[in-house]
Protein backbone atom coordinates (compact mmCIF):
# COMPACT_ATOMS: atom_id res chain seq x y z
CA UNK A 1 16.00 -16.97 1.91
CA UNK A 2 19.88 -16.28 3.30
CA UNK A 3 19.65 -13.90 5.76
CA UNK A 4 22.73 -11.05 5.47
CA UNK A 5 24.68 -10.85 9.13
CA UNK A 6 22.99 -8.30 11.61
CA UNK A 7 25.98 -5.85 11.28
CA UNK A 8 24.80 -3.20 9.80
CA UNK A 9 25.06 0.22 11.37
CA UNK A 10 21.41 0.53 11.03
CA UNK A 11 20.08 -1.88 12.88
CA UNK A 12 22.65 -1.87 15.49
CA UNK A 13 22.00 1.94 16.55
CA UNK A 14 17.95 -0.05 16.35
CA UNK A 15 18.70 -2.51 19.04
CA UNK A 16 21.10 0.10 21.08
CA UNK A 17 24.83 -1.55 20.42
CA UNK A 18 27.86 0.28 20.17
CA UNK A 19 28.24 2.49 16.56
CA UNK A 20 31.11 4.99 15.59
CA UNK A 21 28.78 7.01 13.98
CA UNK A 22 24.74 7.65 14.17
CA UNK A 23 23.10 6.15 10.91
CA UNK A 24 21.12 8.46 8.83
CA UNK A 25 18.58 7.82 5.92
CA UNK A 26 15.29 10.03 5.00
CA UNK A 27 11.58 9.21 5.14
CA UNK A 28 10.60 10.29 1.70
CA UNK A 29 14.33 10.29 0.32
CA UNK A 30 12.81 8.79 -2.91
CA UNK A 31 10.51 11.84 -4.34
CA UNK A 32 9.76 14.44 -6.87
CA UNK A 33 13.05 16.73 -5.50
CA UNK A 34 15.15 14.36 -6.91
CA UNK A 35 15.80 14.75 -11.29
CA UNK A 36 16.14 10.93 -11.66
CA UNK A 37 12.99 10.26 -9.73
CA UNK A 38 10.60 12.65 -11.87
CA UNK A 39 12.52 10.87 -15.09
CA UNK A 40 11.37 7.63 -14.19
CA UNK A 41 7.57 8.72 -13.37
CA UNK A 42 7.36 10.60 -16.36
CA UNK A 43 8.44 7.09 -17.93
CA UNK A 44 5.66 5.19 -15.81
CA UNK A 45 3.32 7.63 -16.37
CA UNK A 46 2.01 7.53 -12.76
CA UNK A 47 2.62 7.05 -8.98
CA UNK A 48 0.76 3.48 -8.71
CA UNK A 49 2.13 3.02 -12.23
CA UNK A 50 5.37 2.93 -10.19
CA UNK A 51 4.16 1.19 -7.36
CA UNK A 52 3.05 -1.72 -8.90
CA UNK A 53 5.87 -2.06 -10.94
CA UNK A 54 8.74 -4.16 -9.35
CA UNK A 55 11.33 -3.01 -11.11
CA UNK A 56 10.55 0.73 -11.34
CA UNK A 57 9.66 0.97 -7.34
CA UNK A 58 13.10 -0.82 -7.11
CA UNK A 59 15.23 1.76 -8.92
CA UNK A 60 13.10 4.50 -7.62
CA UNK A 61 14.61 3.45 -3.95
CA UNK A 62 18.20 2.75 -5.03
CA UNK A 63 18.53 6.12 -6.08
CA UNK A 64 18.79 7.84 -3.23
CA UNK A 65 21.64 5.36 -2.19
CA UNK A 66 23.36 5.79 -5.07
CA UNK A 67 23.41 9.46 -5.13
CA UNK A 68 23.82 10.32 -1.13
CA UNK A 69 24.87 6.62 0.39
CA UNK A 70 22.51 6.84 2.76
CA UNK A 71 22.19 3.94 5.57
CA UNK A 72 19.32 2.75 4.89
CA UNK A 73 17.28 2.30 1.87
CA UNK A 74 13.15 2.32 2.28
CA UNK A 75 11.01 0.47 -0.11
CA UNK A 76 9.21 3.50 -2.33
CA UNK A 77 5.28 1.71 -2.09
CA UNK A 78 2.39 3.23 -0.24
CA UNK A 79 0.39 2.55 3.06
CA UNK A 80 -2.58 2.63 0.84
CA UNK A 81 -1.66 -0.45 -0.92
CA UNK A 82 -3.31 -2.73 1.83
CA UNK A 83 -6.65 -1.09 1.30
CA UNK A 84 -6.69 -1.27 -2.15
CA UNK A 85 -5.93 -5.54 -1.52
CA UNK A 86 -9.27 -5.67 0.87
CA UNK A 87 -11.46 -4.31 -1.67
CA UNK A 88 -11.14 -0.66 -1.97
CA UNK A 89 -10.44 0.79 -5.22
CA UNK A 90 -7.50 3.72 -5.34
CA UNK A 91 -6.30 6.65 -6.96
CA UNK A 92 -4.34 8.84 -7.31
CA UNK A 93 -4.40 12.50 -8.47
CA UNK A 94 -1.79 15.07 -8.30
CA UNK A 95 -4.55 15.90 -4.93
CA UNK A 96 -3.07 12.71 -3.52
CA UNK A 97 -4.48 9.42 -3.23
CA UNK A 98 -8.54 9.24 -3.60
CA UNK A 99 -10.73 6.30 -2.02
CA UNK A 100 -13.74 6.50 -4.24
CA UNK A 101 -15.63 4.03 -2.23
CA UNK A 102 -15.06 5.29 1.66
CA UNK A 103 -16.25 3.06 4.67
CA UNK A 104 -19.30 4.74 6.43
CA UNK A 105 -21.19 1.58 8.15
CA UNK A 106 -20.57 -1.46 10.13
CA UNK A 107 -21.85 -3.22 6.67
CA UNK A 108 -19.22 -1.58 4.57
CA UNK A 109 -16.36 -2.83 7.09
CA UNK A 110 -18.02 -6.43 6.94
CA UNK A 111 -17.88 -6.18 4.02
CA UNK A 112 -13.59 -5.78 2.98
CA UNK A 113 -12.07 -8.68 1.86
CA UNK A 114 -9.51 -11.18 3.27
CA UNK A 115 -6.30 -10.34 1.83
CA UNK A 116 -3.38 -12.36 1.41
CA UNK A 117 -0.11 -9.87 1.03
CA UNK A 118 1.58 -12.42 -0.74
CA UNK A 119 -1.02 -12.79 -3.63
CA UNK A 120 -2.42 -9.73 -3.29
CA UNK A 121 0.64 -7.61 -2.83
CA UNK A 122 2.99 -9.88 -4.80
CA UNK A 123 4.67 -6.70 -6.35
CA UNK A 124 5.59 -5.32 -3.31
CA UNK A 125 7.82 -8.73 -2.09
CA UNK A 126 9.03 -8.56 -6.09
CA UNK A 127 10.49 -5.10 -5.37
CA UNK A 128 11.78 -5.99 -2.04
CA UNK A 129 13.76 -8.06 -3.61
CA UNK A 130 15.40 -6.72 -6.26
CA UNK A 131 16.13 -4.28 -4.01
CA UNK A 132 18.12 -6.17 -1.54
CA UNK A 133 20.19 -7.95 -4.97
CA UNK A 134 21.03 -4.28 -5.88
CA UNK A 135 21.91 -2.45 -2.11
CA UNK A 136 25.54 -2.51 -1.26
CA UNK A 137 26.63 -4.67 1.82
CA UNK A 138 26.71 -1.60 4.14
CA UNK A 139 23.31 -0.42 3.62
CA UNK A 140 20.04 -1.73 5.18
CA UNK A 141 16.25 -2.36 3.60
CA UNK A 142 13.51 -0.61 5.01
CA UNK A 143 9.94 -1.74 4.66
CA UNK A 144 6.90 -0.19 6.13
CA UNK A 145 2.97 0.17 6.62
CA UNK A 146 0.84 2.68 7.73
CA UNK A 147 -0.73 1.83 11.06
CA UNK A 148 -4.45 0.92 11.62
CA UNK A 149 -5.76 4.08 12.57
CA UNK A 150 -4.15 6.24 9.88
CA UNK A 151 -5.69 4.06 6.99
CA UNK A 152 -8.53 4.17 9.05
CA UNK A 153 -8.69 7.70 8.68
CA UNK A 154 -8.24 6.95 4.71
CA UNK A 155 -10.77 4.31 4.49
CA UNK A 156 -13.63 6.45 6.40
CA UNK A 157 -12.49 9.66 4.60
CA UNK A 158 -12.18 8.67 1.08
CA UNK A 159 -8.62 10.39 1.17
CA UNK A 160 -7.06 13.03 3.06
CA UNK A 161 -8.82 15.59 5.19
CA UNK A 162 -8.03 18.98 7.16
CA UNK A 163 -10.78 17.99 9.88
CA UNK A 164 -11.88 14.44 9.43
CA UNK A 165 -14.79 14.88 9.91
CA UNK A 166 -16.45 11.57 9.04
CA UNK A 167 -13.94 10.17 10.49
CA UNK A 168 -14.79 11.80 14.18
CA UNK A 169 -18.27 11.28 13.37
CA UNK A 170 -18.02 7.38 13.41
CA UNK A 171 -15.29 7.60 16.17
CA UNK A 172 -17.42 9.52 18.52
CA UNK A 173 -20.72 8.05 17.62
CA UNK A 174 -20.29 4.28 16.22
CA UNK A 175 -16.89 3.61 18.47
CA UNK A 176 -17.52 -0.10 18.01
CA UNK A 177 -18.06 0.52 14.09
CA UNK A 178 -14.28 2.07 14.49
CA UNK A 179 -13.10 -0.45 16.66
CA UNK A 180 -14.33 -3.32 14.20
CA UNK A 181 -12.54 -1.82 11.26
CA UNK A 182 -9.10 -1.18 13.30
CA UNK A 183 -9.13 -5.02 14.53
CA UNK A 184 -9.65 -5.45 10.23
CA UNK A 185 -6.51 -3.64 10.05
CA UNK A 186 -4.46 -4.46 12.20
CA UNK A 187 -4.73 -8.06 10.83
CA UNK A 188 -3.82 -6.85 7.24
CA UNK A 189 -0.93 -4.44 8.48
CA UNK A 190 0.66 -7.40 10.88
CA UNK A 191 0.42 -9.50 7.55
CA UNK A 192 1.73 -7.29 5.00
CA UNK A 193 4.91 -6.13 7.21
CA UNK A 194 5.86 -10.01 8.15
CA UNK A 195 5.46 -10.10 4.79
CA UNK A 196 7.46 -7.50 3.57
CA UNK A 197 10.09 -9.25 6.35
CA UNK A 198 10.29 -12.63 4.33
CA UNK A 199 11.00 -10.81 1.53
CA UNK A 200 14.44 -8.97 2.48
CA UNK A 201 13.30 -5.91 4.69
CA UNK A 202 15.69 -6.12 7.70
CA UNK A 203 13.99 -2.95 9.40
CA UNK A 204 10.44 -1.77 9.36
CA UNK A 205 7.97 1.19 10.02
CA UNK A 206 4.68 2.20 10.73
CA UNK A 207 4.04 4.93 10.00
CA UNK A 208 0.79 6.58 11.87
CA UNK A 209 0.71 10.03 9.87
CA UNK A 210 -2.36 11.36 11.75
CA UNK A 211 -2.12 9.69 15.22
CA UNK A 212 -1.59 13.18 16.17
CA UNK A 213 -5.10 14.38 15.56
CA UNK A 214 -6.13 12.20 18.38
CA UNK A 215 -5.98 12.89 22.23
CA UNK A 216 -3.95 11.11 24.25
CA UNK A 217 -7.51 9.60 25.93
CA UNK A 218 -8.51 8.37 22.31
CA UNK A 219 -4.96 7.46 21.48
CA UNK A 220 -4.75 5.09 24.01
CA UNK A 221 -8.38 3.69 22.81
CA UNK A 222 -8.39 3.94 19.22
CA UNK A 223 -4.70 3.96 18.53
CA UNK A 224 -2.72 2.33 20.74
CA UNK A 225 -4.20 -1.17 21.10
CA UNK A 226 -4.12 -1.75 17.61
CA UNK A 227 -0.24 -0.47 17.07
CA UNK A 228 0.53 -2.80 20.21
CA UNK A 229 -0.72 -5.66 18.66
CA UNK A 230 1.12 -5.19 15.67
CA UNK A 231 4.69 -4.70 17.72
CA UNK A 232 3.91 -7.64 19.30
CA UNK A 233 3.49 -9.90 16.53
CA UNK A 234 6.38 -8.49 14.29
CA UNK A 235 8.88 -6.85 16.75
CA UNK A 236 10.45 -10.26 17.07
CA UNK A 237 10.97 -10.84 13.65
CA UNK A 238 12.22 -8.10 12.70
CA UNK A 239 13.25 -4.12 14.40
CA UNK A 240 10.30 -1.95 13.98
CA UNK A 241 10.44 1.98 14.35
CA UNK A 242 6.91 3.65 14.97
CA UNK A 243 6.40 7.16 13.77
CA UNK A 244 3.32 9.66 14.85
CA UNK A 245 2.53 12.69 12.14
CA UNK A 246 3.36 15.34 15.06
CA UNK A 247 2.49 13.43 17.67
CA UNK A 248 4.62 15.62 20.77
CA UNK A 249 1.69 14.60 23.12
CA UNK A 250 1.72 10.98 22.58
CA UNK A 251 5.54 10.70 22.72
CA UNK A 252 5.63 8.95 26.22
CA UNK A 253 3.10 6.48 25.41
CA UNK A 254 4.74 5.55 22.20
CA UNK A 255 8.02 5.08 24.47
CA UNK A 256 6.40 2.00 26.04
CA UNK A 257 4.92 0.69 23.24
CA UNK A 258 7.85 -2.23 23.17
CA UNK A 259 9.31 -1.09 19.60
CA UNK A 260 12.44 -1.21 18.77
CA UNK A 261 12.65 2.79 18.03
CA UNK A 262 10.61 5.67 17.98
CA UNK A 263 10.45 8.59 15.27
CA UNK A 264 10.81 11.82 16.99
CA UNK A 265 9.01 14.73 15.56
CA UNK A 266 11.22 18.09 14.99
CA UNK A 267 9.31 19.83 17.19
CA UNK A 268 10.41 18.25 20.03
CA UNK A 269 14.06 18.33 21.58
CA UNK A 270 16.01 15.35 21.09
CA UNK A 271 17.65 15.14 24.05
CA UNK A 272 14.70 15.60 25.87
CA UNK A 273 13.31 12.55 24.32
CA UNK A 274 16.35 10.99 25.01
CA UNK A 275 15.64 11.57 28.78
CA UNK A 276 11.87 10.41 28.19
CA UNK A 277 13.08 6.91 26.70
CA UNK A 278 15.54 6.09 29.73
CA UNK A 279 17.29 3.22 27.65
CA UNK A 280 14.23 1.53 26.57
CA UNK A 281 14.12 2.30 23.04
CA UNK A 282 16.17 3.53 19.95
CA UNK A 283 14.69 7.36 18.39
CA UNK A 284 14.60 7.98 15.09
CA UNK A 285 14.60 12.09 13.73
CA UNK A 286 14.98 14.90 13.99
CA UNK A 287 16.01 17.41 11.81
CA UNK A 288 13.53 19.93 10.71
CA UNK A 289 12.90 18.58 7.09
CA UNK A 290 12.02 22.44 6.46
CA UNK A 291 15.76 23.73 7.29
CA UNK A 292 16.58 21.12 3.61
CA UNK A 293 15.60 24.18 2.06
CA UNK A 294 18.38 26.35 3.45
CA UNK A 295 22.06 26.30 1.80
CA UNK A 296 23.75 23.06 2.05
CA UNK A 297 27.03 24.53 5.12
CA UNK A 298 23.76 26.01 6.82
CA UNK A 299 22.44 22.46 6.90
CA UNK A 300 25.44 20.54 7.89
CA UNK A 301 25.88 23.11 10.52
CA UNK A 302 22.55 22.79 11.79
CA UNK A 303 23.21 19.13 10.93
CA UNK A 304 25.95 19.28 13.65
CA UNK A 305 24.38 20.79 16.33
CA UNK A 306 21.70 18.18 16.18
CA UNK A 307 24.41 15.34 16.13
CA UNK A 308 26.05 17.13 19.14
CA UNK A 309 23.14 17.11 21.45
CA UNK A 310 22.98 13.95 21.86
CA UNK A 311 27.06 12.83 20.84
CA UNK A 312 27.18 9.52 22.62
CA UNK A 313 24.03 8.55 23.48
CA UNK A 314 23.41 5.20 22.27
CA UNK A 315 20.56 4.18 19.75
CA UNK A 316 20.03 7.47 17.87
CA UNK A 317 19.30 7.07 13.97
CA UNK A 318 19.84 10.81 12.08
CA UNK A 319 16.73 11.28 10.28
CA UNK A 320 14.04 14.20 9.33
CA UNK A 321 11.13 14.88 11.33
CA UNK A 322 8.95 14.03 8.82
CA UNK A 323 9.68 13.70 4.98
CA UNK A 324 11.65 15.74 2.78
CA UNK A 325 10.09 18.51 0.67
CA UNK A 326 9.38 18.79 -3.51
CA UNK A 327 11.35 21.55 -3.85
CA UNK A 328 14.72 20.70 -1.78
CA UNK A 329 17.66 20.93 -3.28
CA UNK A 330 19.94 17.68 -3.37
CA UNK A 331 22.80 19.11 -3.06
CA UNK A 332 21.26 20.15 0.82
CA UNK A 333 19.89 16.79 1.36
CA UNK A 334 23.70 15.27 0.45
CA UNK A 335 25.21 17.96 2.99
CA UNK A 336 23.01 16.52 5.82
CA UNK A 337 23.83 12.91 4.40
CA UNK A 338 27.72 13.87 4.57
CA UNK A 339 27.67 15.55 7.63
CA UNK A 340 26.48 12.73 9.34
CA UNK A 341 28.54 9.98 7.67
CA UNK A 342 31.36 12.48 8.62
CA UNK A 343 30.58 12.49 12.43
CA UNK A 344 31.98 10.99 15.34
CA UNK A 345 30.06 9.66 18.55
C-alpha cells in the first residue's frame, strides 16, 4: 500500500515538530449527538450492525469530518471486537455491550482462540480503507484498541461494572489466572493495531477506559507491563497515543511508557502535565467534554483559555477529556472545532 507523506498536522504535533496551530479531533466525534449518525443506525438497525459493516462504519467516521473538518478522523469500531474474534460471543443492548459467556477460570482463558485480525477482523481493515479513499489530504486516520486490562475487565465481567467485582476477585486471588489472560491480550491487541496500521491508520490509540480503577501498585503489575509491550511492538510502526479512563494518579507512569502521546484527563491541568512530560512525549486532551453542553461562544471561550495555557508548547493535540456526550449540541462541538482551527501557537 502507498503510504501518504508524514505532513500532516496531526502527526507532526505526535512526534513534537513545529505546527502553526494545535490539531484537534474528538474521541467519540462519531455518536448518537450527531442527526446523520442516528439516520444511518436506524438504517443498520444496530451498533455491531454498523460495525461490521465496511461501508456504514466508513461513513459513520467521515461525518464528523465533513461536518466540523476536524484533524483527524478515528475509525467508528469497538475495543470489544477482539474478544468477540477469540471466542467470546457479544452484544449489545441499549445497556451497552454484554459478554454472555465471561472468563472466570484459568480453563476458560485456555480456552480463547487464536485470532488472526486479518481473517477474523477483515471488516475492520475493509473500513479502514475506504476511509482513507474518502478523507481529504489534510486530515489523518485514527485507529485504535482497547488495552489488555480494560477488555480484561470486559472479559471477566461479562460487560461493564460500577465495582468489578469479579474482576478484583480473580485479580486479588488468582493473579496468575489475570496475568495469563493479559499476556492473551496483549498478543491479540499488538496484532489487531499493526493490523489496523497496514490498512491506512497513520495514528493509533489504546484506549485503557478503566486503568483508573487500579492503584498505581497494581497498575504497574497488572497494567503497565502489558501496555509496554504493546508500545514496543507498534510504536515504531506507527504514533500511538495511550489514554487512561481518569487515570490523574497514573499520569507519570504513563509519561514513560515510550508512546508517542498521552491523553490527558480534564481533571488535570494541562500545563501541569506539560511540566510532568519534560519533552518526552506529545498530550492529547483536555477540554472538559461536559462544558460541549454549554452555548457554543461559551465553548470557544473556554476553548481559548485552554489553547492559551499552553500557546507554544510543542506537541499538544486539542482534544476532550474523554468522549463527547448524547445530548451535545453540534453546533458547540463545531465552535470548539473552529476555535481551534482558528488559533495561533
Amino acid at each position: 500500500m502507498t503510504t501518504r507523506t508524514p505532513d500532516k498536522l496531526l502527526l507532526r504535533a505526535l512526534r513534537r515538530e513545529p505546527v502553526e496551530r494545535p490539531p484537534v479531533w474528538l474521541m467519540r466525534q462519531a455518536g448518537r449527538y450527531l442527526p446523520e449518525y442516528r439516520a444511518v443506525r436506524a438504517q443498520a438497525g444496530g451498533f455491531l450492525q454498523m460495525v461490521r459493516d465496511p461501508e456504514l462504519a466508513a461513513e459513520v467516521t467521515l461525518q464528523p469530518v465533513r461536518r466540523f473538518h476536524t484533524d483527524g478522523a478515528i475509525l467508528f469500531s469497538d475495543i470489544l471486537l477482539p474478544l468477540e474474534a477469540m471466542g467470546m460471543p457479544l452484544e449489545f443492548d441499549e445497556g451497552g455491550p454484554n459478554l454472555p459467556r465471561p472468563l472466570r477460570t484459568r480453563a476458560d482463558v485456555d480456552a480463547l482462540a487464536a485470532s488472526d485480525p486479518r481473517t477474523s477482523l477483515a471488516y475492520v481493515g475493509e473500513a479502514l480503507r475506504r476511509v482513507r479513499a474518502g478523507l481529504p489530504e489534510d486530515v489523518a486516520l485514527l485507529g485504535f484498541a482497547g488495552a489488555p486490562f480494560t477488555l480484561a475487565t470486559y472479559a471477566v465481567e461479562g460487560g461493564t461494572s460500577k465495582s468489578f467485582l469479579e474482576l478484583k476477585k480473580l485479580l486479588y486471588r488468582e493473579p496468575e489466572t489475570l496475568e495469563a489472560l493479559l499476556a492473551r491480550l496483549a498478543e491479540m491487541v499488538t496484532a489487531h493495531l499493526l493490523f489496523q496500521a497496514e490498512c491506512g491508520a497513520e495514528a493509533l490509540v489504546l484506549f485503557d477506559t478503566w486503568a483508573g480503577t487500579l492503584t498505581r501498585e497494581d497498575y504497574r503489575r497488572f497494567a503497565e507491563p502489558w501496555t509496554r509491550r504493546i508500545i514496543a511492538a507498534v510504536a515504531p510502526r506507527a504514533p500511538l497515543v495511550v489514554f487512561a479512563g481518569q487515570g490523574e494518579h497514573l499520569l507519570e507512569i504513563q509519561l514513560a511508557l515510550g508512546a508517542h502521546g498521552v491523553a490527558v484527563d480534564h481533571r488535570t491541568s494541562l500545563a501541569h502535565a506539560f511540566e510532568l512530560a519534560r519533552g518526552r512525549c506529545a498530550l492529547q486532551g483536555n477540554f472538559d467534554p461536559g462544558a460541549l453542553l454549554l452555548p457554543p461562544a461559551e465553548v470557544a471561550r473556554r476553548t481559548r483559555a485552554l489553547l492559551d495555557s499552553v500557546r507554544g508548547v510543542p506537541g499538544h493535540v486539542l482534544n476532550v477529556g474523554h468522549g463527547v456526550l448524547p445530548p451535545t449540541d453540534p453546533e458547540s462541538v463545531a465552535a470548539f472545532v473552529a476555535t481551534a482551527r482558528e488559533f495561533r501557537a
